[in-house]
C-alpha atoms as a PDB file:
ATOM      1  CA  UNK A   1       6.562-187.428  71.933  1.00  0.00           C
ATOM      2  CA  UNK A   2       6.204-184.003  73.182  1.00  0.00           C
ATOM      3  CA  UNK A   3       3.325-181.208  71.977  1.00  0.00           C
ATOM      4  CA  UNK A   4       4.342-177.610  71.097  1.00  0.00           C
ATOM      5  CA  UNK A   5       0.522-176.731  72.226  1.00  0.00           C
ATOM      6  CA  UNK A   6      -2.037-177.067  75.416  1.00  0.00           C
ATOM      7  CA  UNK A   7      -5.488-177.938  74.975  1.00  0.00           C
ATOM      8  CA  UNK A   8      -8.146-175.179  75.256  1.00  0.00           C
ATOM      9  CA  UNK A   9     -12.127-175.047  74.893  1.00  0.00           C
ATOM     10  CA  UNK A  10     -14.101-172.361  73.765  1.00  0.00           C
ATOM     11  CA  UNK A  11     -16.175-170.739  76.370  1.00  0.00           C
ATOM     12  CA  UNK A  12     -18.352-168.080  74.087  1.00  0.00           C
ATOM     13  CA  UNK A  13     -17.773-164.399  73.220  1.00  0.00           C
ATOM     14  CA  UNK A  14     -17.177-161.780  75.462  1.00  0.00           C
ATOM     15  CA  UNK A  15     -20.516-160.558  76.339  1.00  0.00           C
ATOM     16  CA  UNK A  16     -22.515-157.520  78.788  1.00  0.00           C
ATOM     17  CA  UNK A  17     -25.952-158.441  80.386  1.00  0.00           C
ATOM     18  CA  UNK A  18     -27.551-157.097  76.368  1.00  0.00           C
ATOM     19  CA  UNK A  19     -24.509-156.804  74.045  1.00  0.00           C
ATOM     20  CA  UNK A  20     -22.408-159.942  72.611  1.00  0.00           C
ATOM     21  CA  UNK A  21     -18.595-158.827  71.404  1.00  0.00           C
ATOM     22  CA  UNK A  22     -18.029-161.401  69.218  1.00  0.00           C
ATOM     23  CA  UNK A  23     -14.443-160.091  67.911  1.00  0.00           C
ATOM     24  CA  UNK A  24     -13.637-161.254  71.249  1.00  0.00           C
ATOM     25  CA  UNK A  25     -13.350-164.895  72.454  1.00  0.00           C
ATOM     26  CA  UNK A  26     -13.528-166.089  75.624  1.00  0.00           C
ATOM     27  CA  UNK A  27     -11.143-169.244  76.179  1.00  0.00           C
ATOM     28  CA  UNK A  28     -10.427-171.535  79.322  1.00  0.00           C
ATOM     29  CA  UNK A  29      -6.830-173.541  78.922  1.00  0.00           C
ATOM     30  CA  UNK A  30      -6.580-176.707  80.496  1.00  0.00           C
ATOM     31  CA  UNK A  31      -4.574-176.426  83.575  1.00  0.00           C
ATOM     32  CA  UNK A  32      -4.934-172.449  84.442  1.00  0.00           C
ATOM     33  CA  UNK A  33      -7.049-172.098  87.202  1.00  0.00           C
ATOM     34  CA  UNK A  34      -6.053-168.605  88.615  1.00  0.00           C
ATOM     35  CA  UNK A  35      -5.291-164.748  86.844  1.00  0.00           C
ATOM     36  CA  UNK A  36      -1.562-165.725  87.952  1.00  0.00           C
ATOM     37  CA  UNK A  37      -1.206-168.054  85.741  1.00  0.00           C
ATOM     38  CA  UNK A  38      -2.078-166.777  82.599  1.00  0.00           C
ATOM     39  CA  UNK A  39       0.651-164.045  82.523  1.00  0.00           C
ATOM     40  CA  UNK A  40       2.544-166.674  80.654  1.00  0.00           C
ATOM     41  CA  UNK A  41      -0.003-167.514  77.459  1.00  0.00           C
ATOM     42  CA  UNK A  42      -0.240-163.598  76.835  1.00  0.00           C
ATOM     43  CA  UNK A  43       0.799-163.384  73.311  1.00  0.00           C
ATOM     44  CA  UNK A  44       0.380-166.824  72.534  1.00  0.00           C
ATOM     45  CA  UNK A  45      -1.088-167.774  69.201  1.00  0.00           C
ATOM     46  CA  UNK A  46      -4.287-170.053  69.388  1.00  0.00           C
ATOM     47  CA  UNK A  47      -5.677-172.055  66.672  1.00  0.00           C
ATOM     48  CA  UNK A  48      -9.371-173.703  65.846  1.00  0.00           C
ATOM     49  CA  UNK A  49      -9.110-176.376  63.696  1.00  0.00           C
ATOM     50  CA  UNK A  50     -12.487-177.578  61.447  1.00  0.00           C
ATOM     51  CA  UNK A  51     -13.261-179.975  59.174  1.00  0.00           C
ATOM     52  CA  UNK A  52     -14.999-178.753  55.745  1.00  0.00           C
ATOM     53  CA  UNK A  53     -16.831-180.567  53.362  1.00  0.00           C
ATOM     54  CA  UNK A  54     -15.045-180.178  50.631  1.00  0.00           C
ATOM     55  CA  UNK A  55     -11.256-180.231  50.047  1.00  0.00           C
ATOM     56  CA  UNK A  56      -8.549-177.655  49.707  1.00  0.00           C
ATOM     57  CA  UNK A  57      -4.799-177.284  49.273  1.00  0.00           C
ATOM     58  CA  UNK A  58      -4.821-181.412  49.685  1.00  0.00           C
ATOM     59  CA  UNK A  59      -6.917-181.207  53.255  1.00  0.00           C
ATOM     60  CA  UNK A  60     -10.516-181.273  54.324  1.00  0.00           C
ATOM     61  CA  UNK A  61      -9.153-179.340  57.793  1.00  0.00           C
ATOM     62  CA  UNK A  62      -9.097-175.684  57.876  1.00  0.00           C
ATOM     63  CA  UNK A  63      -7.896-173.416  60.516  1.00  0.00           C
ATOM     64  CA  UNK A  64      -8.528-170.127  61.888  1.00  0.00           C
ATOM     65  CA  UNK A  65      -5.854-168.377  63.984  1.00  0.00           C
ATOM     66  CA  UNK A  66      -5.602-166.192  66.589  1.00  0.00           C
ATOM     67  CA  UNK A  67      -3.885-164.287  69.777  1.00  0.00           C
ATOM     68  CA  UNK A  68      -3.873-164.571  73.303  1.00  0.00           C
ATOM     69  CA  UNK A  69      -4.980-160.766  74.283  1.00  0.00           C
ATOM     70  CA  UNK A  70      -5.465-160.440  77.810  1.00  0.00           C
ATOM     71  CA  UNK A  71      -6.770-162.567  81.188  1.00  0.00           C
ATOM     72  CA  UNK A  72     -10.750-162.107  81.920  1.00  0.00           C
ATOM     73  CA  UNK A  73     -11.973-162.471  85.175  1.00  0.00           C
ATOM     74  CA  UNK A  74      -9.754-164.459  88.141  1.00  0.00           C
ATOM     75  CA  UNK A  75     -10.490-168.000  87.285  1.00  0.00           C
ATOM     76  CA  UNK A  76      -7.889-168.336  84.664  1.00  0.00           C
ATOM     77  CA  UNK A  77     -10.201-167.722  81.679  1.00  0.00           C
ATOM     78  CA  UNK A  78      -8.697-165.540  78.818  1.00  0.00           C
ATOM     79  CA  UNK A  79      -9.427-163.797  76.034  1.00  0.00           C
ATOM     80  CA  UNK A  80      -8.093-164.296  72.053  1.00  0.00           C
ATOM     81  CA  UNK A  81      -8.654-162.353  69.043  1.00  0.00           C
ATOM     82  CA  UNK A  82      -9.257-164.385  65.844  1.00  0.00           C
ATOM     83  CA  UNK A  83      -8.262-163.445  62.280  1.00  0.00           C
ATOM     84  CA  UNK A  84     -11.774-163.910  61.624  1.00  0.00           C
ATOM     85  CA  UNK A  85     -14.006-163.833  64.049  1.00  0.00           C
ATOM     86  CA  UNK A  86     -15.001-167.734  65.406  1.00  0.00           C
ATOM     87  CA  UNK A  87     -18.375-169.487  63.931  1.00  0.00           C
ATOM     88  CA  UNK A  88     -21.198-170.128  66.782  1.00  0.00           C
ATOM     89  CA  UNK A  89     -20.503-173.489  65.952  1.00  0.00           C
ATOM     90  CA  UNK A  90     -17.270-172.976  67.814  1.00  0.00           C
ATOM     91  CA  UNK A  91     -18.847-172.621  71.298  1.00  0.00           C
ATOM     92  CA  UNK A  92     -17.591-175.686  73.595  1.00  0.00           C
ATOM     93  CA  UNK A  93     -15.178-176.598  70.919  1.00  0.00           C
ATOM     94  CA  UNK A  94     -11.304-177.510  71.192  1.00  0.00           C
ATOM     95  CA  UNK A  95      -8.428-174.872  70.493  1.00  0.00           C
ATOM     96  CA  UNK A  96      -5.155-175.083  70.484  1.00  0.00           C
ATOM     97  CA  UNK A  97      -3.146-172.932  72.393  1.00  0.00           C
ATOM     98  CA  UNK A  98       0.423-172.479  70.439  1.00  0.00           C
ATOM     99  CA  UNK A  99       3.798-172.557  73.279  1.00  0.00           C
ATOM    100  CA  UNK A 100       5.189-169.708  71.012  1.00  0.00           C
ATOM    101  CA  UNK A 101       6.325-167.322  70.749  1.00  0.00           C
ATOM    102  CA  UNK A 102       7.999-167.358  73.692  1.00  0.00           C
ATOM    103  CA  UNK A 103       8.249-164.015  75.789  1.00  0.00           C
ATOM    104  CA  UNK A 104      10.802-165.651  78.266  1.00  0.00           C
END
């Protein structure tokens, strides 16, 4: 069994020394450890994935989704845009970063 997805965490919002972007996302993906390496997950769709308290379409789990925009920093951290912007509740929780679309 094979996943179409790599496991991410959230690191917090892209952020100054006083002002806190929080359109932006800041996201470390398990594996990339260098700027070099996340040339390939530009333009990758990312997904959080919550459970609500009450149910919907059939499901308790909902999902926001989101974009791989750009590397930040040399460390192999990264940044995503969400269709709406991630909950603080978010911070130092699992994403899913998508394998597609592939730019290859």
């Amino acid at each position: 069994m094979y996943r179409l997805y790599v496991k991410g965490v959230v690191l917090g919002f892209r952020r100054g020394l006083r002002n806190q972007y929080s359109d932006t996302s800041l996201l470390k993906i398990e594996n990339v450890q260098d700027k070099k390496a996340t040339e390939f997950y530009l333009g990758k769709r990312v997904v959080y994935i919550y459970k609500a308290e009450t149910e919907k379409k059939g499901t308790k789990y909902r999902t926001i989704w989101g974009r791989v925009t750009r590397a930040h920093g040399s460390s192999g951290t990264v940044r995503a845009k969400f269709l709406r912007n991630l909950p603080p509740k978010a911070m130092g929780g699992r994403v899913r970063v998508m394998l597609y679309p592939s730019r290859i």
